[in-house]
Structures are given as structure tokens and as C-alpha cells.
N, C-alpha and C. Protein backbone atom coordinates (compact mmCIF):
# COMPACT_ATOMS: atom_id res chain seq x y z
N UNK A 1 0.83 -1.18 0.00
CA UNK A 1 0.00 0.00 0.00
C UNK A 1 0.88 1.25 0.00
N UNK A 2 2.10 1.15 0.27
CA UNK A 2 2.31 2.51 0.71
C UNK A 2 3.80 2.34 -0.65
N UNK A 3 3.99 1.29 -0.50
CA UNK A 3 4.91 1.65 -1.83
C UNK A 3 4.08 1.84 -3.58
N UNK A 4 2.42 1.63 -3.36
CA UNK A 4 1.78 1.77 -4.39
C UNK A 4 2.00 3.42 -4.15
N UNK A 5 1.63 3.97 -3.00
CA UNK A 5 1.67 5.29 -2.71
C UNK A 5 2.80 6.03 -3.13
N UNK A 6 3.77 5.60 -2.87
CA UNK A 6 5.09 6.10 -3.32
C UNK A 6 5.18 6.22 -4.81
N UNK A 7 4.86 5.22 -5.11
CA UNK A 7 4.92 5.05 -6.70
C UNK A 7 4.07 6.05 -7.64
N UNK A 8 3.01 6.30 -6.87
CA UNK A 8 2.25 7.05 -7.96
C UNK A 8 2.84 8.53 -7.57
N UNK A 9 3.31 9.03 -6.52
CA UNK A 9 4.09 10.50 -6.81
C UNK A 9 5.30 10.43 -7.15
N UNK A 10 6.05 9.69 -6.73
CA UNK A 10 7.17 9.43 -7.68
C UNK A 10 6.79 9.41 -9.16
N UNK A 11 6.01 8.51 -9.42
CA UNK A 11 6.28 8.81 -10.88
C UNK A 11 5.14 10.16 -11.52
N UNK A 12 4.65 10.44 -10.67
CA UNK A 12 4.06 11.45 -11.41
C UNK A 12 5.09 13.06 -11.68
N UNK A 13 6.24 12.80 -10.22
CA UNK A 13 6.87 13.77 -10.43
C UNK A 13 8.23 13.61 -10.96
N UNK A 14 8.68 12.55 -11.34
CA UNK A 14 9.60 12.10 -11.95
C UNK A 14 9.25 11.72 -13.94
N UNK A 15 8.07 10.84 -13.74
CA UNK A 15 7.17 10.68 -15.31
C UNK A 15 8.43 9.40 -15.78
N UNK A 16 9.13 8.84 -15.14
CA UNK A 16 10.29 7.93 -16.22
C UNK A 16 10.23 6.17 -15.19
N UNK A 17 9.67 5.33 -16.00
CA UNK A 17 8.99 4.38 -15.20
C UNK A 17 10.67 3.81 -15.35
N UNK A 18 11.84 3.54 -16.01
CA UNK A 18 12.84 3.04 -16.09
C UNK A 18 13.29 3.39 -14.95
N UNK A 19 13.19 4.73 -14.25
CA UNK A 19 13.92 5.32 -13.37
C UNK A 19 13.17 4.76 -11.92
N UNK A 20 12.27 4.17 -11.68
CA UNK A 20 11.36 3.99 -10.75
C UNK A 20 11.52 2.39 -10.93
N UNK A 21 11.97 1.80 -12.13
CA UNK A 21 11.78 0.17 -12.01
C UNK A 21 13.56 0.57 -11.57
N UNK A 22 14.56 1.11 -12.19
CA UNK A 22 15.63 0.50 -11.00
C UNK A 22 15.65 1.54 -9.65
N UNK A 23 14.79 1.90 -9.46
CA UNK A 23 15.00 2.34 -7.88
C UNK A 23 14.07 0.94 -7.18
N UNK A 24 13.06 0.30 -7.18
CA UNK A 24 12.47 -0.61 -6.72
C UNK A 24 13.66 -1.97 -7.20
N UNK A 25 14.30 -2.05 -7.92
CA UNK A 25 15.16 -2.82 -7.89
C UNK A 25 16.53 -3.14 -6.71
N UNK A 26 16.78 -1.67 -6.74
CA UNK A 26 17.79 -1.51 -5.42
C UNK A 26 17.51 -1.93 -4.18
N UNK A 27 15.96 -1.84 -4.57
CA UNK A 27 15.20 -1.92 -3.06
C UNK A 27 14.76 -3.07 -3.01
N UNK A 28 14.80 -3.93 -3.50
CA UNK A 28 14.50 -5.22 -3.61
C UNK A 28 15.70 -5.83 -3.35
N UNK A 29 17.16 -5.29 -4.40
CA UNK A 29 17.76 -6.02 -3.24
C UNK A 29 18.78 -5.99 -2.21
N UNK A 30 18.25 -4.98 -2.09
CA UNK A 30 18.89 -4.42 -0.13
C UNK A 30 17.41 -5.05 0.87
N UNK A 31 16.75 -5.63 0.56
CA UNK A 31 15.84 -6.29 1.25
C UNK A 31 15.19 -5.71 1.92
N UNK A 32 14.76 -3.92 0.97
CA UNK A 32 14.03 -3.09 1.92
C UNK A 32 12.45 -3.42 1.34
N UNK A 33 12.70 -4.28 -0.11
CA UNK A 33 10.81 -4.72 -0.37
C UNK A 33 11.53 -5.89 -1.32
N UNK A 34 10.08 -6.58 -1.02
CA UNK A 34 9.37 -7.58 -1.28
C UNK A 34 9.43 -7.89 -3.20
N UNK A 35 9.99 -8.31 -3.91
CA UNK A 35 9.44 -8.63 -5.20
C UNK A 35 7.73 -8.20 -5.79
N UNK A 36 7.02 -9.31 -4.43
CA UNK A 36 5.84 -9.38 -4.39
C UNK A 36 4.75 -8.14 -4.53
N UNK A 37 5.75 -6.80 -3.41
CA UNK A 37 5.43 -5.92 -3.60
C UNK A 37 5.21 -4.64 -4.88
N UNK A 38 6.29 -4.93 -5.98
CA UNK A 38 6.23 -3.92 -6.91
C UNK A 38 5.38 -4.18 -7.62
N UNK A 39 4.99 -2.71 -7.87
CA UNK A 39 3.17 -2.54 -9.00
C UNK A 39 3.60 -3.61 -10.26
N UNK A 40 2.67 -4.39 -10.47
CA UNK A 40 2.58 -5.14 -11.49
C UNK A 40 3.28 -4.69 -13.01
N UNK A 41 2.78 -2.96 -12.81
CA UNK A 41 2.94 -2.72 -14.26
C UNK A 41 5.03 -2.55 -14.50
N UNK A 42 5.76 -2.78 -13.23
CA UNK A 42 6.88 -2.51 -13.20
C UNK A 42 7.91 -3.88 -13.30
N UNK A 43 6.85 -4.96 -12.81
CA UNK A 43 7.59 -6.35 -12.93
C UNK A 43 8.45 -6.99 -13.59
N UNK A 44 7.90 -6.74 -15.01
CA UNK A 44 8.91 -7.17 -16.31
C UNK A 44 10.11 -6.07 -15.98
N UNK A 45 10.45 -5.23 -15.92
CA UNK A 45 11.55 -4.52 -15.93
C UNK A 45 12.34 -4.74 -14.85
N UNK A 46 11.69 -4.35 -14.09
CA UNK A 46 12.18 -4.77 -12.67
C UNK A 46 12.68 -6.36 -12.85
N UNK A 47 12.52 -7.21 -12.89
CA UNK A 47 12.72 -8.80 -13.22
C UNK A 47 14.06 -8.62 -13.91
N UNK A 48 14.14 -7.81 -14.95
CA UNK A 48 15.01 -7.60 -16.12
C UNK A 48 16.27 -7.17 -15.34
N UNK A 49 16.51 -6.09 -14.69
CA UNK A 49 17.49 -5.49 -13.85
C UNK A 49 18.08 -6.47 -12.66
N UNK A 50 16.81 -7.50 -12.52
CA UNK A 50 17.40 -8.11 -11.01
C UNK A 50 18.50 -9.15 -11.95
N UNK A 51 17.83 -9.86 -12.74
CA UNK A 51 18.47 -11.00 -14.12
C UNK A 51 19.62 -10.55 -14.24
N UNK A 52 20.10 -9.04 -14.60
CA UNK A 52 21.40 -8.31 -15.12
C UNK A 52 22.26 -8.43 -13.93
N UNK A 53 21.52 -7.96 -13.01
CA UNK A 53 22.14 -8.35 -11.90
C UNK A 53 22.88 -9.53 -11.29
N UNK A 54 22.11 -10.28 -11.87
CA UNK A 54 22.11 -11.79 -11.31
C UNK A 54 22.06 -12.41 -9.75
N UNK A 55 20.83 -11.58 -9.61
CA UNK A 55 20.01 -11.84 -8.66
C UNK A 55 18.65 -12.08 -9.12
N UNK A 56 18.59 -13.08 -9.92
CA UNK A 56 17.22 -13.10 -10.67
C UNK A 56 16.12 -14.07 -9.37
N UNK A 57 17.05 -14.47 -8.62
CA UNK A 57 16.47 -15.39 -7.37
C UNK A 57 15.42 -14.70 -6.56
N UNK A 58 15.75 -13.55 -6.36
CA UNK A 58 15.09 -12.43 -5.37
C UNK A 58 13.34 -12.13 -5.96
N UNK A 59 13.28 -12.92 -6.82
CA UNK A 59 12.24 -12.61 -8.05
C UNK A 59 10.97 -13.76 -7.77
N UNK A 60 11.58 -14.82 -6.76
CA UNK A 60 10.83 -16.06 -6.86
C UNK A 60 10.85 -16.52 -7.97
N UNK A 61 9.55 -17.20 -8.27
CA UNK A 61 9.37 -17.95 -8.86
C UNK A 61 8.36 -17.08 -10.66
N UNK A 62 8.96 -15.62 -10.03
CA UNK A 62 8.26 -14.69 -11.36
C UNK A 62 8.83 -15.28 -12.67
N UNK A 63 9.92 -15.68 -12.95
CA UNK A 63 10.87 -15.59 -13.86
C UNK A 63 10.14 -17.00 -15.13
N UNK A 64 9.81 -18.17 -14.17
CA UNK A 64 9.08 -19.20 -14.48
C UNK A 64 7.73 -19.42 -14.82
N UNK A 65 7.16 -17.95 -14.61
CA UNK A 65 5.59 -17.85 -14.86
C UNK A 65 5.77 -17.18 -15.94
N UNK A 66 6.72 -16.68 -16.90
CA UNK A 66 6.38 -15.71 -17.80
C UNK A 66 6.53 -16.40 -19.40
């Protein structure tokens, strides 16, 4: 709820969803959120960055549903 919250002024005052899928990436994995947690519409990217990373683990079992 509150990182949906975040998300929608962030990006309303930012406008660059690249820039918002690797900030929820960082944060995913410094283990300050949840995979589970990022807005749906950010997943694929987000997924993409953790993969580059190669921390595609942190992702569950997203990687296998797609």
C-alpha cells in the first residue's frame, strides 16, 4: 500500500517508469521490499534489472511464470 503510494508520486513527479523500475530494484535487493510488492505494471523490468544483476532469485518464482 504505501509503496503503491510512493509510486504514484514518484512517478508522477519524476514521469520515467525506467527510473522507478531500477529504484524498486535496489530496493528489492537491499531487502528493503518484497518482489511481491512492486506494481505489477513494473515487474517485467524490474525482473530484467534483477536477471542483469544476477540476482534473478530475489524474483521467486516470477521468472518461471512468464
Amino acid at each position: 500500500m504505501m509503496v503503491r503510494f510512493l509510486f504514484s508520486i514518484l512517478n508522477k513527479l519524476i514521469g520515467d517508469d525506467e527510473m522507478m523500475a531500477l529504484l524498486l530494484t535496489q530496493r528489492v535487493i537491499l531487502d528493503k521490499l518484497n518482489f511481491e510488492d512492486v506494481p505489477e505494471v513494473l515487474k517485467p523490468q524490474v525482473y530484467e534489472h534483477l536477471e542483469d544483476s544476477g540476482v534473478a532469485f530475489l524474483a521467486g518464482d516470477y521468472g518461471n511464470s512468464m
